[in-house]
Protein backbone atom coordinates (compact mmCIF):
# COMPACT_ATOMS: atom_id res chain seq x y z
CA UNK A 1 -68.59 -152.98 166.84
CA UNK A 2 -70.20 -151.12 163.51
CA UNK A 3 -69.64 -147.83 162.37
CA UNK A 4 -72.67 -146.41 160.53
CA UNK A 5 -74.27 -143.49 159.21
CA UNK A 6 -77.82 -143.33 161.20
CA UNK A 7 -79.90 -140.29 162.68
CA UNK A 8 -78.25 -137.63 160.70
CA UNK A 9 -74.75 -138.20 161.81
CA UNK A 10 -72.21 -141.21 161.99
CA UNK A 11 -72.47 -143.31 165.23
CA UNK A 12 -70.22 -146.06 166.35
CA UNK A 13 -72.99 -149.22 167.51
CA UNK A 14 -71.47 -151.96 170.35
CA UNK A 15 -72.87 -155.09 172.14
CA UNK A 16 -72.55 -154.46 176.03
CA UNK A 17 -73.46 -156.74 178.48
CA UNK A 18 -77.09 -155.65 180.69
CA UNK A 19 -80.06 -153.78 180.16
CA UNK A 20 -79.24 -152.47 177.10
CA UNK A 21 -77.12 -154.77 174.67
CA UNK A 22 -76.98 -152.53 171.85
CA UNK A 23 -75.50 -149.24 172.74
CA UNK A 24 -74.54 -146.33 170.14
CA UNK A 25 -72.53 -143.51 170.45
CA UNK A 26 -71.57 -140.73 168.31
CA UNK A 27 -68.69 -141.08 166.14
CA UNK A 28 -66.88 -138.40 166.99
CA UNK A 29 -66.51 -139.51 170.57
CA UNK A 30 -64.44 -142.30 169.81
CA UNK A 31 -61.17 -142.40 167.96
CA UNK A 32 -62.63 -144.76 165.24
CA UNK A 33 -62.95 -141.39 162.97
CA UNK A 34 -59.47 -139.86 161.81
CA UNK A 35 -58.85 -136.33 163.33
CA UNK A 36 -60.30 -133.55 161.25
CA UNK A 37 -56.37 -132.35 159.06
CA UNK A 38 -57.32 -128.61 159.89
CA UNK A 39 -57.29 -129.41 163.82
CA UNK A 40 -53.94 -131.66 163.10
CA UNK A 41 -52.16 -128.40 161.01
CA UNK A 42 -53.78 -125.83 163.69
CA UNK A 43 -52.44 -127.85 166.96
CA UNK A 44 -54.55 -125.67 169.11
CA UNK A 45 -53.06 -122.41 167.72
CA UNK A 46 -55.39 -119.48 166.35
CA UNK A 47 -55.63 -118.22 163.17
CA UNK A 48 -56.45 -114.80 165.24
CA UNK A 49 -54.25 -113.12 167.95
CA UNK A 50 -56.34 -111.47 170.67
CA UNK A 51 -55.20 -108.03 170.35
CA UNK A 52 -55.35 -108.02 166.58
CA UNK A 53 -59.05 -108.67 166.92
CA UNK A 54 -59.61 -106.04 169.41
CA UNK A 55 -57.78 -103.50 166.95
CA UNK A 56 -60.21 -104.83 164.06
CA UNK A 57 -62.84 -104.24 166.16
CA UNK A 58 -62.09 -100.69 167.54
CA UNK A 59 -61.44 -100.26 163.12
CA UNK A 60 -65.19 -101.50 162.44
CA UNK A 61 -66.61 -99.30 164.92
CA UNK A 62 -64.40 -96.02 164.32
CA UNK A 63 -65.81 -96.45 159.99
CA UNK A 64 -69.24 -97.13 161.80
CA UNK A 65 -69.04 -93.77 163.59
CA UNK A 66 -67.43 -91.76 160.46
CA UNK A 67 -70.36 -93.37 158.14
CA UNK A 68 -72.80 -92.06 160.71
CA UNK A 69 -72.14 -88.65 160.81
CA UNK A 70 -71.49 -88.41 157.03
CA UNK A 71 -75.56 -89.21 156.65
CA UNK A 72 -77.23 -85.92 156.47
CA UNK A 73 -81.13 -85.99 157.11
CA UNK A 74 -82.74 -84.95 154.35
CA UNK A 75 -86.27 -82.82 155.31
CA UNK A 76 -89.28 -83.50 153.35
């Protein structure tokens, strides 16, 4: 087995037995690569809670509207 850095990402290379004796795969498939530390300290929680999202957006979109009708047309 090699681990190498080839076609713009790392791949893990292996002998296999049949048509095709050489076989890659990408790194990241395997668990030759450590686990990225932000997935570790996250352990599938979100930074985000739904609801606080949906409030953020409703926020965006309420300045949006207030922005909007601030704008007066100027006639030339």
């Amino acid at each position: 087995m090699t681990y190498l850095h080839t076609w713009g990402e790392n791949r893990v290379y292996f002998h296999r037995e049949g048509e095709r004796p050489l076989v890659s795969m990408p790194a990241s498939w395997t668990n030759i690569v450590p686990e990225d530390p932000v997935v570790v300290l996250g352990a599938g929680r979100a930074v985000y809670r739904v609801q606080d999202l949906i409030e953020l957006a409703e926020l965006i979109k309420g300045l949006a509207r207030k922005e909007a009708s601030s704008v007066k047309e100027i006639a030339s």
